[in-house]
Every structure is written in structure tokens, then in C-alpha cells.
N, C-alpha and C. Protein backbone atom coordinates (compact mmCIF):
# COMPACT_ATOMS: atom_id res chain seq x y z
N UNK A 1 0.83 -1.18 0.00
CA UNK A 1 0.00 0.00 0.00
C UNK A 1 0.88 1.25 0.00
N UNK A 2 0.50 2.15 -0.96
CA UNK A 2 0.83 3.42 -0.72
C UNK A 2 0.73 4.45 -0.60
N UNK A 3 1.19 5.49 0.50
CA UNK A 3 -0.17 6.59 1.22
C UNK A 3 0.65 7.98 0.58
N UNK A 4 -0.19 8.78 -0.28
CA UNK A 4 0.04 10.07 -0.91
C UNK A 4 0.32 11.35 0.32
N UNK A 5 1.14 11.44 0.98
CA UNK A 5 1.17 12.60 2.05
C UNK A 5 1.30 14.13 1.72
N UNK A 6 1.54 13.88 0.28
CA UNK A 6 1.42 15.74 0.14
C UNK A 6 1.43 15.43 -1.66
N UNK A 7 0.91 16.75 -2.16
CA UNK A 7 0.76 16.94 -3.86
C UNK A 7 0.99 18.60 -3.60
N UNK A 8 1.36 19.11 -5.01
CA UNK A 8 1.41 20.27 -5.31
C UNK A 8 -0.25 20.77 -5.00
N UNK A 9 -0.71 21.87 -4.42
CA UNK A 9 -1.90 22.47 -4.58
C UNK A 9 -2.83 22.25 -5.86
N UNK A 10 -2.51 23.23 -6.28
CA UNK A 10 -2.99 22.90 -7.92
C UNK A 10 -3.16 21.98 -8.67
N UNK A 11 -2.79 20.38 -7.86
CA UNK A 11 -3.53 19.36 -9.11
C UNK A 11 -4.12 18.47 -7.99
N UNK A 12 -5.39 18.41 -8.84
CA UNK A 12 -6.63 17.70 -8.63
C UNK A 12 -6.72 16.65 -7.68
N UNK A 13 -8.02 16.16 -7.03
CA UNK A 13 -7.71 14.73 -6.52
C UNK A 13 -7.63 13.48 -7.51
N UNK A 14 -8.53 14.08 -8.80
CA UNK A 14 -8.79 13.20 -9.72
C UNK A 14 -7.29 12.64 -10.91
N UNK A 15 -6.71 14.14 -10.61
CA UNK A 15 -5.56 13.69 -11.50
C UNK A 15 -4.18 13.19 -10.47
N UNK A 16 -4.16 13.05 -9.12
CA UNK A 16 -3.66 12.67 -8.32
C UNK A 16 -3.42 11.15 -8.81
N UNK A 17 -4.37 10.56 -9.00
CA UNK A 17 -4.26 8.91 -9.25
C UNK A 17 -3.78 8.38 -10.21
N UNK A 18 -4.31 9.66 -11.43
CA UNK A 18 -3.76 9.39 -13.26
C UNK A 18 -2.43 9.71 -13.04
N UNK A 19 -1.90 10.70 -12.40
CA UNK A 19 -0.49 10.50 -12.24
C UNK A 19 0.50 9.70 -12.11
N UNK A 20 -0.19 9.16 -10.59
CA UNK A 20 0.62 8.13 -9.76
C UNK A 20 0.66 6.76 -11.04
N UNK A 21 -0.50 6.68 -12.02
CA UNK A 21 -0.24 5.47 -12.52
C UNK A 21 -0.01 5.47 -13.81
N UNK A 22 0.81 6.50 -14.02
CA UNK A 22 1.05 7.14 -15.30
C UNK A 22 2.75 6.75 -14.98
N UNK A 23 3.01 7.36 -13.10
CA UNK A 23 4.49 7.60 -13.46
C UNK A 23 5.09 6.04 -13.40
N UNK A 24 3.96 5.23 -12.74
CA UNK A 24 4.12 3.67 -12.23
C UNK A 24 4.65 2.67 -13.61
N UNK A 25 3.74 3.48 -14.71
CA UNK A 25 3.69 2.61 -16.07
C UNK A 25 5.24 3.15 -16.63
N UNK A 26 5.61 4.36 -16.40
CA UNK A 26 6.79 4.96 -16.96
C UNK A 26 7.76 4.12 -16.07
N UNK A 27 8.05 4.03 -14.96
CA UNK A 27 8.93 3.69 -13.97
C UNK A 27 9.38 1.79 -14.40
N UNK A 28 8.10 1.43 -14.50
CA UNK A 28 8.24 -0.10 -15.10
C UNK A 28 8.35 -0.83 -16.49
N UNK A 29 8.33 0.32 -17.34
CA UNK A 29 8.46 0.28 -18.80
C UNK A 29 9.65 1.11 -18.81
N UNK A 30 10.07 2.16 -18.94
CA UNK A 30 11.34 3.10 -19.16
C UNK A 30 12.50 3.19 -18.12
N UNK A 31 12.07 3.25 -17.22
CA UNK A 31 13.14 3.96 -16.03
C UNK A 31 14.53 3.18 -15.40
N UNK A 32 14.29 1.46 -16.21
CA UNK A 32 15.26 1.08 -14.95
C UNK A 32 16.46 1.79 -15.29
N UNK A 33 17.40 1.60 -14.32
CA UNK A 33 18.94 2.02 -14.27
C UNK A 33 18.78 3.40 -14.00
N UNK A 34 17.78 4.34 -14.61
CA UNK A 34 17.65 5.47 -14.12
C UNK A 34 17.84 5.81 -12.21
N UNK A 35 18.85 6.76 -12.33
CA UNK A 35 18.86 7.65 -11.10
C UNK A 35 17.21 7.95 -10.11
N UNK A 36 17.15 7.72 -9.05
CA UNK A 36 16.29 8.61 -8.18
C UNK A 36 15.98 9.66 -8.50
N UNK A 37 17.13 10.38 -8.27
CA UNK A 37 17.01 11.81 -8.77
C UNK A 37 16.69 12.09 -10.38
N UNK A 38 16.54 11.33 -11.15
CA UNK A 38 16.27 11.75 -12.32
C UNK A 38 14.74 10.77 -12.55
N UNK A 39 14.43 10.48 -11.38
CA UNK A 39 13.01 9.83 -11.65
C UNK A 39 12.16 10.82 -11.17
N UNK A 40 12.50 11.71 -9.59
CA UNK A 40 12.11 12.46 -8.69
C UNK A 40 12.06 13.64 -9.70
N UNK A 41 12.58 14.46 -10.88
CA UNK A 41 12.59 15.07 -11.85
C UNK A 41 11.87 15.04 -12.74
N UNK A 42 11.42 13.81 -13.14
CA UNK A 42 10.53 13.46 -14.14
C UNK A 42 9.09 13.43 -13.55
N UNK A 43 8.90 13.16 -12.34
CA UNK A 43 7.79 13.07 -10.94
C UNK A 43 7.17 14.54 -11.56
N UNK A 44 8.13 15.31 -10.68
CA UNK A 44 8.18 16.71 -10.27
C UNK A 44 7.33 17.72 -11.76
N UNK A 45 8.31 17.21 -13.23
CA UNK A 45 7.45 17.63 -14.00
C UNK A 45 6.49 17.06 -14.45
N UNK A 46 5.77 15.62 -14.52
CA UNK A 46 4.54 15.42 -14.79
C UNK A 46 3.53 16.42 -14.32
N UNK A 47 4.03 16.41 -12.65
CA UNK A 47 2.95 16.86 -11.62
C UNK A 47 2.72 18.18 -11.91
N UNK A 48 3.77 19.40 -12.47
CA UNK A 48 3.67 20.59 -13.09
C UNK A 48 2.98 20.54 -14.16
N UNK A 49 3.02 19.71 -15.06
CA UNK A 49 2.43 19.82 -16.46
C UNK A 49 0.82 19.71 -16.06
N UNK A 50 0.94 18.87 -15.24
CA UNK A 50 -0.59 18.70 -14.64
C UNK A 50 -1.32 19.73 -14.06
N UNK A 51 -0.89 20.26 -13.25
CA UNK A 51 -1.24 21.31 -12.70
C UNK A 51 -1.33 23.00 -13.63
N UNK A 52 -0.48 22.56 -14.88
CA UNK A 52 -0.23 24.23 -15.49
C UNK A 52 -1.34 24.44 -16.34
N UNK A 53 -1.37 25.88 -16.39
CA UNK A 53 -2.46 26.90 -16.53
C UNK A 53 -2.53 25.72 -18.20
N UNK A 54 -3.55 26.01 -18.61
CA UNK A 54 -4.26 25.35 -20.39
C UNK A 54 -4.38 26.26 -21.20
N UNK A 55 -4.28 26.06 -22.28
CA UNK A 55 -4.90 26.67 -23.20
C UNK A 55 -6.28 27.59 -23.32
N UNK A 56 -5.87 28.44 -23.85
CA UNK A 56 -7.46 29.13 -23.67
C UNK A 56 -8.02 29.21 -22.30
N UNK A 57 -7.40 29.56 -21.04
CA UNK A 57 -7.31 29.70 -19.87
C UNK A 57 -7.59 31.06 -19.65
N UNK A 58 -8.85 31.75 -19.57
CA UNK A 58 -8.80 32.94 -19.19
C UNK A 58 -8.11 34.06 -18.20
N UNK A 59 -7.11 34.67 -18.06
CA UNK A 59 -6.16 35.28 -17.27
C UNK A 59 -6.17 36.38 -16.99
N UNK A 60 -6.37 36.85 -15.42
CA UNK A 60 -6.36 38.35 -15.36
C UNK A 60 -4.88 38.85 -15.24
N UNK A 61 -4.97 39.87 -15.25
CA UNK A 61 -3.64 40.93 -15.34
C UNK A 61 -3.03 40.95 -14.20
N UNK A 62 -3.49 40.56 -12.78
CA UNK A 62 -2.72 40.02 -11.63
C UNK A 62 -1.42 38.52 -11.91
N UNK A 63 -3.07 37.72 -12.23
CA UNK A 63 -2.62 36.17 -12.80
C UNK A 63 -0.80 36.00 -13.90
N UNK A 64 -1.06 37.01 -14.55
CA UNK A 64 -0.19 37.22 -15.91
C UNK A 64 0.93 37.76 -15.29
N UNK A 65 1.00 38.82 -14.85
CA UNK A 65 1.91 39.63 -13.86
C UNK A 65 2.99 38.52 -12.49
N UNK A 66 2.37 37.63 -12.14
CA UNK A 66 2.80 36.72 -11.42
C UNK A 66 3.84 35.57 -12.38
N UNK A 67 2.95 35.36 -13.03
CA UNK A 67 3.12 34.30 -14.40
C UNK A 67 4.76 34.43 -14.44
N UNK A 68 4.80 36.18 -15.15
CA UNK A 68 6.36 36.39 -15.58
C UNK A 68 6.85 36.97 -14.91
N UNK A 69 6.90 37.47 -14.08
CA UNK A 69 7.80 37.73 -12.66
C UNK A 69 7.83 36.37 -11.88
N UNK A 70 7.62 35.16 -12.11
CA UNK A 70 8.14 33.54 -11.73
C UNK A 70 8.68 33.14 -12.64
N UNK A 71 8.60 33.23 -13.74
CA UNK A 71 9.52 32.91 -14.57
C UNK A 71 10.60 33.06 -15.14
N UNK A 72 10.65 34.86 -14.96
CA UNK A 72 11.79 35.07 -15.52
C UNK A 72 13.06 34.72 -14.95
N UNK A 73 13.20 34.28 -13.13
CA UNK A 73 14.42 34.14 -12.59
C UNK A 73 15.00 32.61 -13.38
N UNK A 74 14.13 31.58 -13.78
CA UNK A 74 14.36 30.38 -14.30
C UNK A 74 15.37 30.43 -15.26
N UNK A 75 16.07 29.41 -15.23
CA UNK A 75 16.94 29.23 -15.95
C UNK A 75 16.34 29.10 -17.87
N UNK A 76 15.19 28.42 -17.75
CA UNK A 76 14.72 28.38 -19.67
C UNK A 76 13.52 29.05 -19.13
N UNK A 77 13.03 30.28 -18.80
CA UNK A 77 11.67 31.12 -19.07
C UNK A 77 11.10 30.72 -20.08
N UNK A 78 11.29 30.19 -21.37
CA UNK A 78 10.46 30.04 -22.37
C UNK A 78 10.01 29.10 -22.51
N UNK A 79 10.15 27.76 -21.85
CA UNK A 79 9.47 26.33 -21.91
C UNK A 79 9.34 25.98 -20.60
N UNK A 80 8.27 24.91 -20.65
CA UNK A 80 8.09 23.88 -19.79
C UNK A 80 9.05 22.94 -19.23
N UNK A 81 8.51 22.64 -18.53
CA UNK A 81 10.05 21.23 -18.10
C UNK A 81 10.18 20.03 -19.00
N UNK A 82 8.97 19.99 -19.75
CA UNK A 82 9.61 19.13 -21.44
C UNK A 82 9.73 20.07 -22.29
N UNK A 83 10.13 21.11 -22.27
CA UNK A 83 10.89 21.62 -23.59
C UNK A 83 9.79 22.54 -24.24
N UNK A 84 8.69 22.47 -23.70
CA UNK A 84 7.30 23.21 -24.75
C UNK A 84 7.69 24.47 -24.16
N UNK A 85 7.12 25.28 -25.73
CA UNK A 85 7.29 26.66 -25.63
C UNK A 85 5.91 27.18 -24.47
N UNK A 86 6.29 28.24 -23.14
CA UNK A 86 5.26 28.54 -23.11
C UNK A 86 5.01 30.27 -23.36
N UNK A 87 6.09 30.95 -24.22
CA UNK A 87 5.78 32.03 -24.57
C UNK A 87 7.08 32.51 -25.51
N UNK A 88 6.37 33.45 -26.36
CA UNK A 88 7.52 33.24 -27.65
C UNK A 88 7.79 34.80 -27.90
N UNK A 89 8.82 35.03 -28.51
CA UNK A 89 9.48 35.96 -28.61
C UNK A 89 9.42 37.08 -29.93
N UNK A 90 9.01 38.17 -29.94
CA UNK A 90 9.03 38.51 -31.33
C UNK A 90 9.58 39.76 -31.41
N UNK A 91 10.64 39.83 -32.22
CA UNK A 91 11.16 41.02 -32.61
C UNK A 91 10.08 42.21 -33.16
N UNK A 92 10.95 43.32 -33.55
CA UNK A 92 10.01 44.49 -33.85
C UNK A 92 9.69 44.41 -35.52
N UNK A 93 10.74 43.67 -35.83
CA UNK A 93 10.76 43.23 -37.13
C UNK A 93 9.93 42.36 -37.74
N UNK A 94 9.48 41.38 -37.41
CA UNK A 94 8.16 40.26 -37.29
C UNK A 94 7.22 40.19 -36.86
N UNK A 95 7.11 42.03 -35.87
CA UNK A 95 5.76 42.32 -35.66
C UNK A 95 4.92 43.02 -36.67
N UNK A 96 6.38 44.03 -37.04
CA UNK A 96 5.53 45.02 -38.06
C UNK A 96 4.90 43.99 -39.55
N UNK A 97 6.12 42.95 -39.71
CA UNK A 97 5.43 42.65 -41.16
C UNK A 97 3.95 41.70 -41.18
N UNK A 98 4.03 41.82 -39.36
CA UNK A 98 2.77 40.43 -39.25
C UNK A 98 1.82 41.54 -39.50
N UNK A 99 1.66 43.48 -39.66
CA UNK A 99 0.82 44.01 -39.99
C UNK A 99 1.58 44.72 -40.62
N UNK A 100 0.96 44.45 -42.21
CA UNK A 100 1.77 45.23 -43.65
C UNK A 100 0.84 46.83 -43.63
N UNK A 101 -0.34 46.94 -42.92
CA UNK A 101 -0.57 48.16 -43.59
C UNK A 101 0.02 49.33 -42.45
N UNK A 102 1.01 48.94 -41.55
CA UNK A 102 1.49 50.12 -40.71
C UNK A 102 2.86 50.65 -41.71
């Protein structure tokens, strides 16, 4: 038996379980020889991905303001802990031509 003593806030009770047997199927299919610490890593970001804001997530200007003032101290601000972009960069140059009649 095994007893869940703490989760990040932000994810669910429901996705609490899809996790645990998400990381169970990864751990027994992928992981052997793998490090602790690089399992406890892979843990850590499921449980973020789980928990992070979605798509089409309506956001107030507090919400947003928090968003990137936490992010920016991070070492990759621009992705997730697998690599996904979560905000992209655009010069002044690729703004203007994204509107030709300025």
C-alpha cells in the first residue's frame, strides 16, 4: 500500500491517481537504471504539467503579472520542463510585417 502525504496544490484529486499510474507505467516500462534523482525530476514535472495553466485559460492581469515575474528568474523562461514553448518571442521586425498596412 501506498499513502500520498502531500501533492502540489494545484492538481486535482482526480488527477492525483492518473499520475501516480502514469508515473508507475513509466517507472516499469522506461526507467530502470535510471537515477532517483532523475526519476524524482521526471515526478516533479509530470505533476507541473498537470497542474499548469491550459490553453485558452482565461487570465487576469494580476494572474499574468505573477506568471512572468516567476519565470523570468528560471533558468529556460520560455518552456516547460519538457521543452514546450510557453511564450515566444518577437522582434520588432516580425511584428511590423505580421501588420503590412502600418
Amino acid at each position: 500500500t501506498i499513502a500520498v502525504k502531500a501533492v502540489p496544490a494545484a492538481v486535482g484529486h482526480a488527477d492525483i491517481e492518473r499520475a501516480i499510474f502514469e508515473i508507475l507505467e513509466i517507472a516499469e516500462g522506461e526507467l530502470r537504471g535510471v537515477s532517483v534523482a532523475d526519476v524524482r525530476r521526471g515526478i516533479a514535472a509530470s505533476l507541473a504539467c498537470r497542474a499548469a495553466i491550459k490553453i485558452n485559460t482565461p487570465l487576469d492581469q494580476k494572474k499574468m503579472d505573477w506568471m512572468l515575474r516567476t519565470l523570468e528568474p528560471t533558468e529556460f523562461p520560455l518552456t516547460c520542463t519538457h521543452g514546450h514553448s510557453v511564450a515566444l518571442q518577437y522582434g520588432t521586425r516580425e511584428i511590423l510585417k505580421a501588420f503590412p498596412r502600418i
